[in-house]
Protein backbone atom coordinates (compact mmCIF):
# COMPACT_ATOMS: atom_id res chain seq x y z
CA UNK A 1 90.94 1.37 -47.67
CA UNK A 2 87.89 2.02 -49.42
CA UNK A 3 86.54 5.76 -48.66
CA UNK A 4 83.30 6.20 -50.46
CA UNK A 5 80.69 4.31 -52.22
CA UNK A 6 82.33 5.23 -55.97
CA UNK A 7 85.23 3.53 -54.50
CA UNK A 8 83.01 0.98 -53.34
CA UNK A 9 81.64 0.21 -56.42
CA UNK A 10 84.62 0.65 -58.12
CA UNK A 11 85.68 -2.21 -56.22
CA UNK A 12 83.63 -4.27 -57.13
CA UNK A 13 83.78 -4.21 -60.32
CA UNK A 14 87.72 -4.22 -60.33
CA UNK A 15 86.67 -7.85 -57.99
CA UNK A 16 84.81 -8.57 -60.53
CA UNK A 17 87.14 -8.34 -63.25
CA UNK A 18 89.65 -10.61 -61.25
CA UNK A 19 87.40 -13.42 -61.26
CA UNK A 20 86.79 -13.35 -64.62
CA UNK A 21 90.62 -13.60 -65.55
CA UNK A 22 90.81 -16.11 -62.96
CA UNK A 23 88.27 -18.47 -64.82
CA UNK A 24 90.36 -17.51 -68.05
CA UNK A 25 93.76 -18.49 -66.44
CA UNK A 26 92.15 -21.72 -65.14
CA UNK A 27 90.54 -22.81 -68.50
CA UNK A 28 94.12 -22.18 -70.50
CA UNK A 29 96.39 -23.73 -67.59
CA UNK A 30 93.76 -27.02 -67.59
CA UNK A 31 94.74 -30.03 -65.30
CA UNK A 32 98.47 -29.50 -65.20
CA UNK A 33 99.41 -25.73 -65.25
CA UNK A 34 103.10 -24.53 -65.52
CA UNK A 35 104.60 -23.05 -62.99
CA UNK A 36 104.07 -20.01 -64.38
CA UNK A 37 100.45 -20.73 -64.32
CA UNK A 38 100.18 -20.99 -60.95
CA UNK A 39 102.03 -18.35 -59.69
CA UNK A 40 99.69 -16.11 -61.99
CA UNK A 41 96.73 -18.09 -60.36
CA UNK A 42 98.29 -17.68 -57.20
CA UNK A 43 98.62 -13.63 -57.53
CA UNK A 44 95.47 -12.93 -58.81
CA UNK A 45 94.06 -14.82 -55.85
CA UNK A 46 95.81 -12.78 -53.22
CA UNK A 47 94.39 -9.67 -54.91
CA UNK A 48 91.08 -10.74 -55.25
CA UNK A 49 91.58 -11.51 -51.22
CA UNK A 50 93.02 -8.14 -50.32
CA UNK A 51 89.87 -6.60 -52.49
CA UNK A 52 87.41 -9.21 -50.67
CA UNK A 53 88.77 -7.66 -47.25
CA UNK A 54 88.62 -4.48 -48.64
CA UNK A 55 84.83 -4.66 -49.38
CA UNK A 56 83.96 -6.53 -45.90
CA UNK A 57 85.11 -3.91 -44.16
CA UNK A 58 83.67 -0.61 -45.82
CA UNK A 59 80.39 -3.16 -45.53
CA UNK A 60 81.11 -4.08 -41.76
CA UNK A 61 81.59 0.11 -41.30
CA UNK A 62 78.68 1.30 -43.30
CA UNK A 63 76.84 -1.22 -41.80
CA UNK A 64 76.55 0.78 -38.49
CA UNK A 65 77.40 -2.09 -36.53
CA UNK A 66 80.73 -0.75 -35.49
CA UNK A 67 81.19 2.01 -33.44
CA UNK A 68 84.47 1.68 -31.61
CA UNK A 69 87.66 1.86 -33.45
CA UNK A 70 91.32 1.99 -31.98
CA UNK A 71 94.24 3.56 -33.36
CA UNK A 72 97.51 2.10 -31.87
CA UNK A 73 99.74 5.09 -33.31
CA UNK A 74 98.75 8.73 -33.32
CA UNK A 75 99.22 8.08 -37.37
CA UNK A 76 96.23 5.60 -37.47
CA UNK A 77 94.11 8.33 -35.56
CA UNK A 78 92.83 9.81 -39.50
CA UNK A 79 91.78 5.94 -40.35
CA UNK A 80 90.13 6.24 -37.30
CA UNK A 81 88.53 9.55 -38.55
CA UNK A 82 87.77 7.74 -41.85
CA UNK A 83 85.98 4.37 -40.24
CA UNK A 84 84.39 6.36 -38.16
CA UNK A 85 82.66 8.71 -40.88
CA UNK A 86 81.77 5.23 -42.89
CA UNK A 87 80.23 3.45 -39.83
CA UNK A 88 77.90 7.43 -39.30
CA UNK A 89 76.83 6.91 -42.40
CA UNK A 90 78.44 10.24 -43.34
CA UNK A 91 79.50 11.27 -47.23
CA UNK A 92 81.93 13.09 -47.16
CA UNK A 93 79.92 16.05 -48.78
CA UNK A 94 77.77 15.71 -45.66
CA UNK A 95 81.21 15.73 -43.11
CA UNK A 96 82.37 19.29 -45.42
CA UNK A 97 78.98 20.85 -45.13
CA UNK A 98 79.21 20.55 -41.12
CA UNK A 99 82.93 21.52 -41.23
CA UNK A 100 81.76 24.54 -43.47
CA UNK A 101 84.60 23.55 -46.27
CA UNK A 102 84.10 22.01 -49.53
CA UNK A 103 83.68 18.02 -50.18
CA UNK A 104 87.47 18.55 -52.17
CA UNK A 105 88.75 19.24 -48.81
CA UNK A 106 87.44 16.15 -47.58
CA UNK A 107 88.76 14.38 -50.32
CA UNK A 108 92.19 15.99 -49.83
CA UNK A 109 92.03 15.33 -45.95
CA UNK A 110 91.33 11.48 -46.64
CA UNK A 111 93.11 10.55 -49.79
CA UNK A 112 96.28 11.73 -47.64
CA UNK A 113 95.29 10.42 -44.08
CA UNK A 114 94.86 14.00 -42.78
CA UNK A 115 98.34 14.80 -43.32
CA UNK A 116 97.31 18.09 -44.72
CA UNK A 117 95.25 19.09 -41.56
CA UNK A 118 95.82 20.95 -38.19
CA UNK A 119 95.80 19.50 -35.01
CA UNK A 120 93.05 21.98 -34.46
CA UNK A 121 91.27 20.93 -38.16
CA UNK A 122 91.51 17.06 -36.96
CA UNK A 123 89.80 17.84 -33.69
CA UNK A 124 87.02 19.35 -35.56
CA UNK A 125 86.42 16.50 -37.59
CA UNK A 126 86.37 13.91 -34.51
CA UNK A 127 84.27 16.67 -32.68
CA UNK A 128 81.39 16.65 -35.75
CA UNK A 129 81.59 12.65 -35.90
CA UNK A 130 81.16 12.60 -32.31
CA UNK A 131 84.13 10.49 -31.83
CA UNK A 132 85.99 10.56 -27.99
CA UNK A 133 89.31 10.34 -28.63
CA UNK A 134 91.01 8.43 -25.43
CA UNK A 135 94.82 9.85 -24.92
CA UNK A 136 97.29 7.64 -23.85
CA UNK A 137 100.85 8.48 -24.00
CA UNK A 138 103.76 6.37 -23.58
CA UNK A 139 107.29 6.72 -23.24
CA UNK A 140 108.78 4.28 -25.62
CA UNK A 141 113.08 3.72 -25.58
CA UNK A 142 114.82 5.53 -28.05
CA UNK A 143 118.41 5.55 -29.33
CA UNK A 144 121.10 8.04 -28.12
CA UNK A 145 122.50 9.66 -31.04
């Protein structure tokens, strides 16, 4: 997931870069590529894809269209966090400075999906994005050891 705009444009250019080697592996396989041809074709394809979805969303979020994201697992609650900062239009120097911590922290928070953070620090963040958190909880089976 793309966090920031240097990620962003890092992106991009890393997009950027596939095409080009894409063209290159086209021109040397010609009409009638090996096998191995293709299946280089074929991978640098699916990453230019996963990179293309990449970039649509951080767009879609720092568009400010979005503004209600769902997190099926309590895990998926700091992407949550993170989409939600995007689609404020929030850096995450801005999100530190009303936390009162330093960007780094941010950083840390994110790059590790809020692993690092209290319950307590997690509510804060959702609490300065403005997010409502809806709680459902659900007993799910589990195995008798």
């Amino acid at each position: 997931m793309i966090t920031n705009d240097v990620k962003y444009r890092l992106t991009i250019s890393h997009l950027a870069k596939f095409e080009e080697t894409l063209s290159n592996l086209r021109t040397a396989a010609g009409k009638k590529p090996t096998k191995l041809q293709k299946l280089e074709i074929d991978a640098v394809l699916s990453l230019m894809d996963d990179l293309k979805s990449e970039i649509d969303e951080y767009e879609g979020l720092a568009s400010g269209d979005v503004s209600v994201f769902e997190a099926d697992t309590l895990a998926g609650l700091a992407t949550l966090l993170i989409k939600a900062r995007i689609a404020r239009g929030w850096s995450q120097a801005r999100l530190a400075t009303q936390l009162g911590v330093a960007e780094q922290q941010i950083q840390r928070y994110e790059s590790t999906e809020y692993r690092s953070a209290s319950l307590a620090r997690i509510c804060d963040v959702a609490a300065a994005l403005g997010v409502d958190v809806v709680e459902t909880g659900r007993l799910r089976a589990i195995d008798a050891a």
